[in-house]
PDB file of N, CA and C in Angstrom:
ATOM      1  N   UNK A   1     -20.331  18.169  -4.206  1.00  0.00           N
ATOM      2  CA  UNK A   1     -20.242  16.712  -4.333  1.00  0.00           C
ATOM      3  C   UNK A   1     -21.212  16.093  -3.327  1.00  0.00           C
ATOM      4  N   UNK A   2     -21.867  15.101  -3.960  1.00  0.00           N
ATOM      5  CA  UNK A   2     -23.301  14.483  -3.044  1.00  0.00           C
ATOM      6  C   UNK A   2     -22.269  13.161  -1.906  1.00  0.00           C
ATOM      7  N   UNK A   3     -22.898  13.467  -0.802  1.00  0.00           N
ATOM      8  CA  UNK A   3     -22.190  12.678   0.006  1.00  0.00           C
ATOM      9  C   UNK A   3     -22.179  10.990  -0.503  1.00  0.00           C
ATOM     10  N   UNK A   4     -22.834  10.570  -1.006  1.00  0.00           N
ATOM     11  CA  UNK A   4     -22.774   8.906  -2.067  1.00  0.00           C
ATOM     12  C   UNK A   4     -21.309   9.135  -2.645  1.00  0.00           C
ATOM     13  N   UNK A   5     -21.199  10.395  -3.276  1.00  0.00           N
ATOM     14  CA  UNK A   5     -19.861  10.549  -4.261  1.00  0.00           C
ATOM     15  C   UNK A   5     -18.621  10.265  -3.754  1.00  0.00           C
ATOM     16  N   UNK A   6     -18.560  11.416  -2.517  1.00  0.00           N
ATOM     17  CA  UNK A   6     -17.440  11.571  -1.465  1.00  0.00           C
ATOM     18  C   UNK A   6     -17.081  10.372  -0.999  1.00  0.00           C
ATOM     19  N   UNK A   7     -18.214   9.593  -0.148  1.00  0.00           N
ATOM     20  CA  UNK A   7     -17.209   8.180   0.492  1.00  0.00           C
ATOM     21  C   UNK A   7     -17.204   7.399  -0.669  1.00  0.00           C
ATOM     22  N   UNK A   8     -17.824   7.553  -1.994  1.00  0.00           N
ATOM     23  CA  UNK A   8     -17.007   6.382  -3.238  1.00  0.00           C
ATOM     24  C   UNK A   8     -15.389   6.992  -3.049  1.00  0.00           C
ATOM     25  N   UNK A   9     -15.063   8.076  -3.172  1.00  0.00           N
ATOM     26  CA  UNK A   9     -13.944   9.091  -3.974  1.00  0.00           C
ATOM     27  C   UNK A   9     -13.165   8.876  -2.900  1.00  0.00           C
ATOM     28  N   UNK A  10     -13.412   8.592  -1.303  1.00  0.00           N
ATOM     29  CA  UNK A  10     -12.920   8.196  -0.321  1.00  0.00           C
ATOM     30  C   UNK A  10     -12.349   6.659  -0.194  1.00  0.00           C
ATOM     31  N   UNK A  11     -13.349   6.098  -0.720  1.00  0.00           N
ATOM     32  CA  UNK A  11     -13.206   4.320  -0.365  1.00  0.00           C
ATOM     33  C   UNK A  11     -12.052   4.301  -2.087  1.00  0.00           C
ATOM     34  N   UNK A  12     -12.527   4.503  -3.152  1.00  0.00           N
ATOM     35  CA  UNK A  12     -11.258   4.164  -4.007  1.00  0.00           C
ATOM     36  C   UNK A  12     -10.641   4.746  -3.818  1.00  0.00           C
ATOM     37  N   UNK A  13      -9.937   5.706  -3.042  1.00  0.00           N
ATOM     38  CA  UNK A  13      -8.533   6.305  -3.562  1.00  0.00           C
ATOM     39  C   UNK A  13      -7.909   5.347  -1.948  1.00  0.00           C
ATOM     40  N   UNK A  14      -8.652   4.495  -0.720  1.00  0.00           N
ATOM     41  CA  UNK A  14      -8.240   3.388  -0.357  1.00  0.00           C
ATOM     42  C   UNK A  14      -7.783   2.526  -0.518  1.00  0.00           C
ATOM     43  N   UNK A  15      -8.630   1.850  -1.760  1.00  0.00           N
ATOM     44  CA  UNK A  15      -8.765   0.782  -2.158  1.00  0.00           C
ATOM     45  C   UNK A  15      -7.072   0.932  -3.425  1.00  0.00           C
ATOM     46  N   UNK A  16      -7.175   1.970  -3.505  1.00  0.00           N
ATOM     47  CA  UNK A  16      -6.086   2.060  -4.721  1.00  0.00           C
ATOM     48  C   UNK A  16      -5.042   1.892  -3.843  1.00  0.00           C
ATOM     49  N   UNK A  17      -4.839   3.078  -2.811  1.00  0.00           N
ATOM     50  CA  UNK A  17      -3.746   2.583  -1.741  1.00  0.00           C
ATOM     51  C   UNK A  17      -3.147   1.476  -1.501  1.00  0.00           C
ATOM     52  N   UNK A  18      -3.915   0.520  -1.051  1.00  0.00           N
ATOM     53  CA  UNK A  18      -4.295  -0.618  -0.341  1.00  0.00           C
ATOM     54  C   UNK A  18      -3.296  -1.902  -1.852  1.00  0.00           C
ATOM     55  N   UNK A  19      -4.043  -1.317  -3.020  1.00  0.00           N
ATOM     56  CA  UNK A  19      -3.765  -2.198  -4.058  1.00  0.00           C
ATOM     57  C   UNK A  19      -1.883  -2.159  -4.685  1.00  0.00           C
ATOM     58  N   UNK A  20      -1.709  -1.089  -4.138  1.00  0.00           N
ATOM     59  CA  UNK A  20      -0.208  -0.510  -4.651  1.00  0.00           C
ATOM     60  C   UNK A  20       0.377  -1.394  -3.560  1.00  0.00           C
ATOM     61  N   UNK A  21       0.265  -1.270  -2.132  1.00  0.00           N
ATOM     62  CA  UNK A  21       0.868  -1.821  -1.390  1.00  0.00           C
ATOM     63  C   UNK A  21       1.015  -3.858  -1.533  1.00  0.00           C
ATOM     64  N   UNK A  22      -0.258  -3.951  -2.290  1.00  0.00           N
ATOM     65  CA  UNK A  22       0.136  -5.369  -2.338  1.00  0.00           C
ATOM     66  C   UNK A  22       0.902  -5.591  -3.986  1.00  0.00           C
ATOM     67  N   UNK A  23       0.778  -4.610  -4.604  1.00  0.00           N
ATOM     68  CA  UNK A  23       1.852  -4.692  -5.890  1.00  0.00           C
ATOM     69  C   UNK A  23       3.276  -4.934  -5.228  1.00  0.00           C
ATOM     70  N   UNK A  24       4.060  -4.205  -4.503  1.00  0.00           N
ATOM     71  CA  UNK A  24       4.813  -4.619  -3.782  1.00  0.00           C
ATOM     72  C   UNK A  24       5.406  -5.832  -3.010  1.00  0.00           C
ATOM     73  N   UNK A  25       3.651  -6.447  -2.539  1.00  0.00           N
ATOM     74  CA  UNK A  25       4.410  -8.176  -2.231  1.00  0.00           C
ATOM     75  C   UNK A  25       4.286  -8.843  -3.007  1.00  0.00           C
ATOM     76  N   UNK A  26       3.531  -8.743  -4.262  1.00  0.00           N
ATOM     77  CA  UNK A  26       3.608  -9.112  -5.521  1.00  0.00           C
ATOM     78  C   UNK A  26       4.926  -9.922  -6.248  1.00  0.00           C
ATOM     79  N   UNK A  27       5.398  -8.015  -6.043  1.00  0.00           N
ATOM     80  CA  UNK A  27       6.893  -7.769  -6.773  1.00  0.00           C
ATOM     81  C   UNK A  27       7.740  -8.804  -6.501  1.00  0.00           C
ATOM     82  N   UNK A  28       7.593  -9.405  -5.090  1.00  0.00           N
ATOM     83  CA  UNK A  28       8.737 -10.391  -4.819  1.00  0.00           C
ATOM     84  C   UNK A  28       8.560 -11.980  -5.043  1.00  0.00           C
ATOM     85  N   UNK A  29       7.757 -12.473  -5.989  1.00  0.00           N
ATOM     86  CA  UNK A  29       7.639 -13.305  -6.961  1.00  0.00           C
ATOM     87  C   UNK A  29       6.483 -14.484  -6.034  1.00  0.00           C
ATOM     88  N   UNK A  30       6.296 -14.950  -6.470  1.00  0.00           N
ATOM     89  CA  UNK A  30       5.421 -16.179  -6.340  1.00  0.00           C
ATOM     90  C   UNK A  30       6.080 -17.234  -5.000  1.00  0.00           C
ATOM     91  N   UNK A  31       7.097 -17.763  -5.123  1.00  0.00           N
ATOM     92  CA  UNK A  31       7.864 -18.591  -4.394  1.00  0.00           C
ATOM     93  C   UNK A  31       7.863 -17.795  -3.145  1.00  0.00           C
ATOM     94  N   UNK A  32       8.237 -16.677  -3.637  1.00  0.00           N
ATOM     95  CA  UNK A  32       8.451 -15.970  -1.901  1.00  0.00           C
ATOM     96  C   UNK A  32       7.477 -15.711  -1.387  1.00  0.00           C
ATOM     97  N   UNK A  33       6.251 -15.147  -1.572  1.00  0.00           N
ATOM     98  CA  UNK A  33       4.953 -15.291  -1.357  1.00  0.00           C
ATOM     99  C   UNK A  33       4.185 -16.632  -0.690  1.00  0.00           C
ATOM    100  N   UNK A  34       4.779 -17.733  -1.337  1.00  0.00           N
ATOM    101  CA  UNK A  34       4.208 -18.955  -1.100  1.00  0.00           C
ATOM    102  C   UNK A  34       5.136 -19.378   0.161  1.00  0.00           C
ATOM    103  N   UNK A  35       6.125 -19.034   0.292  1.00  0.00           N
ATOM    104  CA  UNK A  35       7.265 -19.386   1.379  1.00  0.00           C
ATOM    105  C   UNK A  35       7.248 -18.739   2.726  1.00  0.00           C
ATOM    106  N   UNK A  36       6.717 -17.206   2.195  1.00  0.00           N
ATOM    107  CA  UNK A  36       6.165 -16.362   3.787  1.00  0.00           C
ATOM    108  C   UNK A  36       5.541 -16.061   4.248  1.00  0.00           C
ATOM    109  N   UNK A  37       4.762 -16.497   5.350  1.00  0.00           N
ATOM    110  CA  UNK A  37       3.412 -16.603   6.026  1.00  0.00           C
ATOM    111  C   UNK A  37       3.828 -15.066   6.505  1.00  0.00           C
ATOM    112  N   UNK A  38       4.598 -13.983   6.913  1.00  0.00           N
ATOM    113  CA  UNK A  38       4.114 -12.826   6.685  1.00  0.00           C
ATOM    114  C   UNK A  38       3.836 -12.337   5.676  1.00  0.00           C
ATOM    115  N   UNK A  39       4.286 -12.267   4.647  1.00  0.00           N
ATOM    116  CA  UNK A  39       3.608 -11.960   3.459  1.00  0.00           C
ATOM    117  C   UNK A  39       1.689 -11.947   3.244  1.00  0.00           C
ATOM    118  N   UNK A  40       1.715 -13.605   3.610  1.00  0.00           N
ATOM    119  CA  UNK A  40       0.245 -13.816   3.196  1.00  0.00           C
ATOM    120  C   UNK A  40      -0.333 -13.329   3.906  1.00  0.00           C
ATOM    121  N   UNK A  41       0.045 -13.256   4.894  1.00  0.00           N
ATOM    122  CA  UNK A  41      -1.052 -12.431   6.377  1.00  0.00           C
ATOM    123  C   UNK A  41      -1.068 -11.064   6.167  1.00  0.00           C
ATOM    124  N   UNK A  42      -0.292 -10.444   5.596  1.00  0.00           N
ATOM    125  CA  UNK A  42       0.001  -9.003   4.869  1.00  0.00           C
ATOM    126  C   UNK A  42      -1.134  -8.618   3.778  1.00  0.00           C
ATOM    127  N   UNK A  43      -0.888  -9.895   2.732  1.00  0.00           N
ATOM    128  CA  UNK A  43      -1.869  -9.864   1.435  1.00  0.00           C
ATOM    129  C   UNK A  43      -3.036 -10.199   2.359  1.00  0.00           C
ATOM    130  N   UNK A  44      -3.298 -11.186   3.102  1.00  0.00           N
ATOM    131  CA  UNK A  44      -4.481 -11.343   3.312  1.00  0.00           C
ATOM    132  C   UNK A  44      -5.254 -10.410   4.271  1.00  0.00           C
ATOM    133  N   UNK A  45      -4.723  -9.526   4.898  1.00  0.00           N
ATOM    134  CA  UNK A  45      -5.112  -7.961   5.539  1.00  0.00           C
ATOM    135  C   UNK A  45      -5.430  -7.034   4.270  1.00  0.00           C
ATOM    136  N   UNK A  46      -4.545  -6.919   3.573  1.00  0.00           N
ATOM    137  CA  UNK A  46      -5.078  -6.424   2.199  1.00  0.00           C
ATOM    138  C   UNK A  46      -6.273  -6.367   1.381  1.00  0.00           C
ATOM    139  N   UNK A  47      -6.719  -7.531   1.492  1.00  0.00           N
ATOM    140  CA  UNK A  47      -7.827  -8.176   1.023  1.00  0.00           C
ATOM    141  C   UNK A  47      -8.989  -7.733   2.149  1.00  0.00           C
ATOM    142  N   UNK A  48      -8.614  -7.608   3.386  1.00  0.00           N
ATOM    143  CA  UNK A  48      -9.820  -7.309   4.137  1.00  0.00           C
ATOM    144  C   UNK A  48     -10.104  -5.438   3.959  1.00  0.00           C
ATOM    145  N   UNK A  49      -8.744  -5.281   3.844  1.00  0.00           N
ATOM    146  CA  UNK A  49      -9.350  -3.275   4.114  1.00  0.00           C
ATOM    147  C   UNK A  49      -9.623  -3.542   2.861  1.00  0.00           C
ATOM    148  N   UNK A  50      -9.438  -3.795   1.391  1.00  0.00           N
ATOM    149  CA  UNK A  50     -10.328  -3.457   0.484  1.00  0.00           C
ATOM    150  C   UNK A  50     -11.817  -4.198   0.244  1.00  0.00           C
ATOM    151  N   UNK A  51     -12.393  -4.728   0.765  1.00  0.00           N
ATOM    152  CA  UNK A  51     -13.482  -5.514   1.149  1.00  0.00           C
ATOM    153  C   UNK A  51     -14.054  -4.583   1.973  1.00  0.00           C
ATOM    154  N   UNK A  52     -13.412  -4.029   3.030  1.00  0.00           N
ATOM    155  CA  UNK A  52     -14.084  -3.296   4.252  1.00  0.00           C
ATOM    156  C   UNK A  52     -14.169  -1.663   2.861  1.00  0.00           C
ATOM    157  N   UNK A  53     -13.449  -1.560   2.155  1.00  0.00           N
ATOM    158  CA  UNK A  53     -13.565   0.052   1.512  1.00  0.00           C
ATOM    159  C   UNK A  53     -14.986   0.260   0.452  1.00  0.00           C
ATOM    160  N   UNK A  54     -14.895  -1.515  -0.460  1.00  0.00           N
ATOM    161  CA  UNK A  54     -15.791  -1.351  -1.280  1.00  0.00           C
ATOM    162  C   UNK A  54     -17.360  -1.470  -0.305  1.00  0.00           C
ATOM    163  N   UNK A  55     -16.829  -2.235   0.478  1.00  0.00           N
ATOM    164  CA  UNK A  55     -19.037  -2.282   1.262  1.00  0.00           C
ATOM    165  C   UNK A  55     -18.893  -0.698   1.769  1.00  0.00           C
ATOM    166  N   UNK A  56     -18.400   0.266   2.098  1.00  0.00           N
ATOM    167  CA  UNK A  56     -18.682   1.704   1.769  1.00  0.00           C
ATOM    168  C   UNK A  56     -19.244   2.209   0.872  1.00  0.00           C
ATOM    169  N   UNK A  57     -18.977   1.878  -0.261  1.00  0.00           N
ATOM    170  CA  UNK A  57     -19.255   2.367  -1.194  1.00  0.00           C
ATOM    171  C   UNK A  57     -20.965   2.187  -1.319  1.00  0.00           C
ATOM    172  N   UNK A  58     -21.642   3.786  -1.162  1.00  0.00           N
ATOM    173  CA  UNK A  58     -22.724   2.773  -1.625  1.00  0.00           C
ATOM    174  C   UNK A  58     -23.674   2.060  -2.704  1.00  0.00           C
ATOM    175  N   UNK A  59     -24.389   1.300  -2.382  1.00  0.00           N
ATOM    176  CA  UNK A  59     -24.736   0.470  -3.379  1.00  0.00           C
ATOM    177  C   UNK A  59     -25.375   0.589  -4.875  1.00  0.00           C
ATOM    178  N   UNK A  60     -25.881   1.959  -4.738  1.00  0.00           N
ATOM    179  CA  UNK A  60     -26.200   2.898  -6.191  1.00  0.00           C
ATOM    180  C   UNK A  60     -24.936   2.895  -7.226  1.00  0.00           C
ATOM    181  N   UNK A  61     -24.128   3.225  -6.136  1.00  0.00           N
ATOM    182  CA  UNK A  61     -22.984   4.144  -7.084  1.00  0.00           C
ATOM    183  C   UNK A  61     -22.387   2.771  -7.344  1.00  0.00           C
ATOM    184  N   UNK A  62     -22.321   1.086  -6.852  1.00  0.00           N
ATOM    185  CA  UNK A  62     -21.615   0.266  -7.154  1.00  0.00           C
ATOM    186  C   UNK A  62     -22.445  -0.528  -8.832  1.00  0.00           C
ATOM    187  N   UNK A  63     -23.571  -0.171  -8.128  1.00  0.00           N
ATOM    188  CA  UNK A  63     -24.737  -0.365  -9.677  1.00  0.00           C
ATOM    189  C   UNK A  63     -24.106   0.707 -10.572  1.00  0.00           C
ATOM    190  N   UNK A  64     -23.771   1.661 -10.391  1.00  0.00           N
ATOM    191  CA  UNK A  64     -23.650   2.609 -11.839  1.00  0.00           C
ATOM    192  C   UNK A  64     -22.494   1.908 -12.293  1.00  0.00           C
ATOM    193  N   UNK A  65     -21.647   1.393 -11.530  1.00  0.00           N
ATOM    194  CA  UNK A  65     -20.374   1.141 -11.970  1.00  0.00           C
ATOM    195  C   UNK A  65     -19.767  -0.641 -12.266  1.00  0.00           C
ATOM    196  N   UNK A  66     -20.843  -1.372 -12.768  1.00  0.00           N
ATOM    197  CA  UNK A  66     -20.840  -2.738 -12.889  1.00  0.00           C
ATOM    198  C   UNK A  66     -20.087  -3.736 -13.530  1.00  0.00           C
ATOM    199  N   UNK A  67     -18.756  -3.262 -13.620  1.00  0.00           N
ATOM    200  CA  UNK A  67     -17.783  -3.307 -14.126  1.00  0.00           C
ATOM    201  C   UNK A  67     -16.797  -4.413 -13.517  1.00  0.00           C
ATOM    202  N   UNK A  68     -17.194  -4.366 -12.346  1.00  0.00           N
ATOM    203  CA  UNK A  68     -16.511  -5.277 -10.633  1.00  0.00           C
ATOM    204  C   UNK A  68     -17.241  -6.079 -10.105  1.00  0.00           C
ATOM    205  N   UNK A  69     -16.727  -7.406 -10.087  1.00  0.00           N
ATOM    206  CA  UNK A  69     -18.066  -8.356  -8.904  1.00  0.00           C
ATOM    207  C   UNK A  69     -17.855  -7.707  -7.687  1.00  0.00           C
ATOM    208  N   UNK A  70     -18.490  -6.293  -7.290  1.00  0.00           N
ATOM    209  CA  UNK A  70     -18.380  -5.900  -6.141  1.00  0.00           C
ATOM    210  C   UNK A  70     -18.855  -7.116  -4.773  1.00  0.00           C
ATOM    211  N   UNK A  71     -19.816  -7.736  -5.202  1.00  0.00           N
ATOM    212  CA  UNK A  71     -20.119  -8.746  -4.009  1.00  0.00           C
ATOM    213  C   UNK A  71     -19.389  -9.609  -3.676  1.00  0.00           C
ATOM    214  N   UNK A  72     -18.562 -10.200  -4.290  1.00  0.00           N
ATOM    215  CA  UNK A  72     -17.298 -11.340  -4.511  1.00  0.00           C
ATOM    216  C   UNK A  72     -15.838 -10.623  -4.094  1.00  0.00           C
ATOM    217  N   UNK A  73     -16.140  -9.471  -3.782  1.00  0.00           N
ATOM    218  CA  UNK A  73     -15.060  -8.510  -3.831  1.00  0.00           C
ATOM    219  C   UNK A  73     -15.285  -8.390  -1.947  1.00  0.00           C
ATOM    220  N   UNK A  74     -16.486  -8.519  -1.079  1.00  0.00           N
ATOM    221  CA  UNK A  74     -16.798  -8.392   0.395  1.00  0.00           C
ATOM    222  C   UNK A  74     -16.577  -9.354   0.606  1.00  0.00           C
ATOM    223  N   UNK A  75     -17.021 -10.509  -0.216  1.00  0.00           N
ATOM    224  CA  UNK A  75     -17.299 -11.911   0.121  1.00  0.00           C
ATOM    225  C   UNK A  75     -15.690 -12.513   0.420  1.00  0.00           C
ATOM    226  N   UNK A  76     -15.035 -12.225  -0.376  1.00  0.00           N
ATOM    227  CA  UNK A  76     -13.356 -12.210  -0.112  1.00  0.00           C
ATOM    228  C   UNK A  76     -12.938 -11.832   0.944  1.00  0.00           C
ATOM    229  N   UNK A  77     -13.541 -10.364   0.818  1.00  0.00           N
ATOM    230  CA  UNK A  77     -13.136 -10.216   2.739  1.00  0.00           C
ATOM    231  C   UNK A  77     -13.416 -10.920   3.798  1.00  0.00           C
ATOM    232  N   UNK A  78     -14.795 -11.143   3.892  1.00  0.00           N
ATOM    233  CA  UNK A  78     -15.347 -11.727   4.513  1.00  0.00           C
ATOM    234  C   UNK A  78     -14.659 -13.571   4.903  1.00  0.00           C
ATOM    235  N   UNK A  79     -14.234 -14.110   4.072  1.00  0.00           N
ATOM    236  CA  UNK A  79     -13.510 -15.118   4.131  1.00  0.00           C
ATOM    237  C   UNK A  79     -12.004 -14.765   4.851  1.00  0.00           C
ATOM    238  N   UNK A  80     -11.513 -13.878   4.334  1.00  0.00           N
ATOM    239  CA  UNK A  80     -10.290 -13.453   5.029  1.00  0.00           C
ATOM    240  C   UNK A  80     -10.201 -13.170   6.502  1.00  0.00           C
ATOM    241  N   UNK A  81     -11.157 -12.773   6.830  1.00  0.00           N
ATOM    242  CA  UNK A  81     -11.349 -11.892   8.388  1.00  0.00           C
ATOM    243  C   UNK A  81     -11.928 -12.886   9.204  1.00  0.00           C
ATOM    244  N   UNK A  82     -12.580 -14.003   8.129  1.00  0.00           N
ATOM    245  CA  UNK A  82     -13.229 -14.950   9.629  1.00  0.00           C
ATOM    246  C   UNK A  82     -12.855 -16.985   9.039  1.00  0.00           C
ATOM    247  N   UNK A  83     -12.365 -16.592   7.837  1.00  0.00           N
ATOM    248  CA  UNK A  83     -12.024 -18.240   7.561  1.00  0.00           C
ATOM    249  C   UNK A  83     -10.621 -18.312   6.836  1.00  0.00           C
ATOM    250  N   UNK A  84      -9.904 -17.536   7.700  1.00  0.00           N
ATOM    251  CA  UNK A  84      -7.955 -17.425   7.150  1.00  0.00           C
ATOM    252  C   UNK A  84      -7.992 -19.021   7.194  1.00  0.00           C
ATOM    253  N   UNK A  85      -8.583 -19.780   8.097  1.00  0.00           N
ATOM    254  CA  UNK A  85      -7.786 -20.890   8.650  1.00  0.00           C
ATOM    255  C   UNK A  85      -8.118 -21.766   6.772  1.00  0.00           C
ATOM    256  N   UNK A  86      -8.966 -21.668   6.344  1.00  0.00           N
ATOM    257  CA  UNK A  86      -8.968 -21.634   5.066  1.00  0.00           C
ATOM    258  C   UNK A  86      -8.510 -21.397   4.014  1.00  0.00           C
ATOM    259  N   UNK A  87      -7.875 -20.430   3.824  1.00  0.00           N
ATOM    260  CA  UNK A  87      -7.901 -19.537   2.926  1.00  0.00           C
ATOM    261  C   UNK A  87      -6.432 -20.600   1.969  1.00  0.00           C
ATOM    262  N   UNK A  88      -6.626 -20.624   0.557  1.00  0.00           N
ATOM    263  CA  UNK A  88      -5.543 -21.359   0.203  1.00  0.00           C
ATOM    264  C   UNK A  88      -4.368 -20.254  -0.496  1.00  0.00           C
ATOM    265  N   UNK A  89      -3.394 -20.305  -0.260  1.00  0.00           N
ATOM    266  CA  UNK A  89      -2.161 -19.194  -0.719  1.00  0.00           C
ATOM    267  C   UNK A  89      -2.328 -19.488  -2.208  1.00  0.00           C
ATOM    268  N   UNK A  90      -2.402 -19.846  -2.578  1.00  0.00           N
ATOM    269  CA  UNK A  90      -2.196 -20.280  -4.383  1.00  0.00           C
ATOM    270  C   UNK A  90      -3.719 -19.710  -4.917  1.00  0.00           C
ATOM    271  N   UNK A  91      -4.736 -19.560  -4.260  1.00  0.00           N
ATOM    272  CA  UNK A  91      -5.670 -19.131  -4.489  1.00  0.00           C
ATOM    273  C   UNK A  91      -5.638 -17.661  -4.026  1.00  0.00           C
ATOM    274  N   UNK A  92      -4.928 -17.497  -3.428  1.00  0.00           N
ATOM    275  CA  UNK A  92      -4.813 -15.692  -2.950  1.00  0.00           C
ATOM    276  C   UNK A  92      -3.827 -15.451  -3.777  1.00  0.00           C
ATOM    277  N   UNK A  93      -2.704 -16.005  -4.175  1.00  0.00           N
ATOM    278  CA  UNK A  93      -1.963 -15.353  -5.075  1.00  0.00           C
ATOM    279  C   UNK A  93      -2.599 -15.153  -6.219  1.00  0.00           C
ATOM    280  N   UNK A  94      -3.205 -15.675  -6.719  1.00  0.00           N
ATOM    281  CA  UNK A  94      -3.921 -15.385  -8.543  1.00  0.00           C
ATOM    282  C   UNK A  94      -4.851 -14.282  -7.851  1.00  0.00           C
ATOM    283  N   UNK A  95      -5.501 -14.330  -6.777  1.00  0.00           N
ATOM    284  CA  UNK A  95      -6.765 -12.815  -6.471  1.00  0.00           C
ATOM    285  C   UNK A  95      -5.474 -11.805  -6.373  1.00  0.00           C
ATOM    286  N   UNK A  96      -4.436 -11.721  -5.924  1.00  0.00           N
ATOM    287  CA  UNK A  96      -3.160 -10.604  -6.129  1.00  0.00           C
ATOM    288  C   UNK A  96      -3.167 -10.382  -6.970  1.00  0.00           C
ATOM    289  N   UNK A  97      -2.394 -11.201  -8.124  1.00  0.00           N
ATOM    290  CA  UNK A  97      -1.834 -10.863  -9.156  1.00  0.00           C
ATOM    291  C   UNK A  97      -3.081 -10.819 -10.665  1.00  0.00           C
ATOM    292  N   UNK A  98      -4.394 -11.266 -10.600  1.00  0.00           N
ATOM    293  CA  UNK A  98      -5.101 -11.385 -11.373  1.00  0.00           C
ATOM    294  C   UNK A  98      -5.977 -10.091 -10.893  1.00  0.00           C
ATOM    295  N   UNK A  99      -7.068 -10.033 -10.010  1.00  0.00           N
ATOM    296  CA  UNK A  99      -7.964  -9.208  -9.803  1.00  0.00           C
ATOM    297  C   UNK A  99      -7.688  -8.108  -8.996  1.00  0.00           C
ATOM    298  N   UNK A 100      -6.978  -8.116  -8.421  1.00  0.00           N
ATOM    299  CA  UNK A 100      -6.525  -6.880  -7.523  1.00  0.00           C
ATOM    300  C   UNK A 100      -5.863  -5.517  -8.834  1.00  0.00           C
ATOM    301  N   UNK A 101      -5.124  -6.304  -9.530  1.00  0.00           N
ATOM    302  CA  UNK A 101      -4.658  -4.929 -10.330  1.00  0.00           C
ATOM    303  C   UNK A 101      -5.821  -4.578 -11.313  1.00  0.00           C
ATOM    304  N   UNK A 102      -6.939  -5.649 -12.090  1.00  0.00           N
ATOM    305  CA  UNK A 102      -8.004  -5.328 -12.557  1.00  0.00           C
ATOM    306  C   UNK A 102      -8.865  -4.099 -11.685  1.00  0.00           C
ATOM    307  N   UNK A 103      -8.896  -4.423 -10.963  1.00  0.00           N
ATOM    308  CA  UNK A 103      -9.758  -3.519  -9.271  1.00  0.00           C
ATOM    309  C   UNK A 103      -9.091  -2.137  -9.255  1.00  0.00           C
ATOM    310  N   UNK A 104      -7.407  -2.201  -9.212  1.00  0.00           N
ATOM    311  CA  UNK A 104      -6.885  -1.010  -9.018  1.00  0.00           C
ATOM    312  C   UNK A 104      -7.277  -0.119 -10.317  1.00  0.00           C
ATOM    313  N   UNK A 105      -6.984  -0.866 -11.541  1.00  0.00           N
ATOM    314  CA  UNK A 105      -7.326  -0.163 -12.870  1.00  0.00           C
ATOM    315  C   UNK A 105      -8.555   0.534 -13.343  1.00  0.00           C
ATOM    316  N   UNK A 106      -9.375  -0.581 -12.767  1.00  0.00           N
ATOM    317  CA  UNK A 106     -10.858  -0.001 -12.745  1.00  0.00           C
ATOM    318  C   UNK A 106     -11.200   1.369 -12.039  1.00  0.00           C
ATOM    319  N   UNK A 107     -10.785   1.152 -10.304  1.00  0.00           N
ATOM    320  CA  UNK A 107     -11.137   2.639  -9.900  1.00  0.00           C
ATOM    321  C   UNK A 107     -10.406   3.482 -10.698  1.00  0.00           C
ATOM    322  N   UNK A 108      -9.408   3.507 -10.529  1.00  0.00           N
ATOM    323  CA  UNK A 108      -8.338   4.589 -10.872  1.00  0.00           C
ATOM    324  C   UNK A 108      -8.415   5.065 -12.820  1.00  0.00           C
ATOM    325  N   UNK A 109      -9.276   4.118 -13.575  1.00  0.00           N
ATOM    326  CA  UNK A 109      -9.647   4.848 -14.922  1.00  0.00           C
ATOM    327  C   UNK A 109     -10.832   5.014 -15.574  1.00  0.00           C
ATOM    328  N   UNK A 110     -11.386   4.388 -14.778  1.00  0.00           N
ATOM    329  CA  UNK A 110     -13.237   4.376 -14.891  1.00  0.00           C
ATOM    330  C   UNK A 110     -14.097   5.032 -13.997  1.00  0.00           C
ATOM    331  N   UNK A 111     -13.747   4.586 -12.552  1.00  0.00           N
ATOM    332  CA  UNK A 111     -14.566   5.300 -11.581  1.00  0.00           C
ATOM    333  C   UNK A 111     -14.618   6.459 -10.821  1.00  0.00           C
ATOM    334  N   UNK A 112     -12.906   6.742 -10.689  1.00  0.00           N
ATOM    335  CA  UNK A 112     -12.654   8.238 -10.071  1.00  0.00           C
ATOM    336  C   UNK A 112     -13.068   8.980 -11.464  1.00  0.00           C
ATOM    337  N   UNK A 113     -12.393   8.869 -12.517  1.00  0.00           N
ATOM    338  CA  UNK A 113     -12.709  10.207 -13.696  1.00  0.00           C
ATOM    339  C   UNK A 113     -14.142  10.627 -13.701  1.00  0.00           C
ATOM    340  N   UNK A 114     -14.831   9.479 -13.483  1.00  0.00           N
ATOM    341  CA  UNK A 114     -16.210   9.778 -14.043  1.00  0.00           C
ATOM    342  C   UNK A 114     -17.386  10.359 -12.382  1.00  0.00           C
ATOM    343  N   UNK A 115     -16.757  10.442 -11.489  1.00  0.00           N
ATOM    344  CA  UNK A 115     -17.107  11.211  -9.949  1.00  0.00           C
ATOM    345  C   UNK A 115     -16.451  12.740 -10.317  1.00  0.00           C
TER     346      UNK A 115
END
């Protein structure tokens, strides 16, 4: 396995990690989410290690696989890690519950099989 492969095969089976764990604060509905600032600080750590997993990945292997706004996917992080004071909960809940499980689905049936 070419080392490009390994830290992809490394960074998604992270990123999948990472995505299960926020299925979980998911699970406990919208209201509660919107009601607990641990929660969001939880999801919104979430959002940074998978931001920090995909800029691993490198940028060949994110071209073969164009399937993901990988750049919108850092850029998220990047907002999380330095403009929380920003960040709107109602707008992080739909990146939870909308693109995060798209993201998990993607590595986990498109990108690991095919490494």
């Amino acid at each position: 396995m070419t080392a490009d492969l390994h830290k992809t095969r490394d960074a998604a089976a992270r990123v999948i990690a990472v995505c299960d764990v926020i299925a979980q604060i998911v699970a406990q509905g919208e209201r509660h989410f919107l009601d607990d600032v641990h929660a969001q600080w939880a999801a919104e750590m979430g959002l940074i290690r998978i931001g920090e997993a995909v800029a691993k990945i490198p940028a060949p292997v994110r071209e073969r696989f164009a399937g993901q706004p990988w750049r919108q996917i850092i850029d998220m992080r990047n907002l999380a890690a330095h403009q929380y004071d920003d960040l709107d909960p109602h707008r992080v809940w739909r990146t939870l519950t909308r693109d995060v499980p798209r993201l998990r689905a993607y590595l986990a049936d498109i990108v690991l099989p095919a490494l």
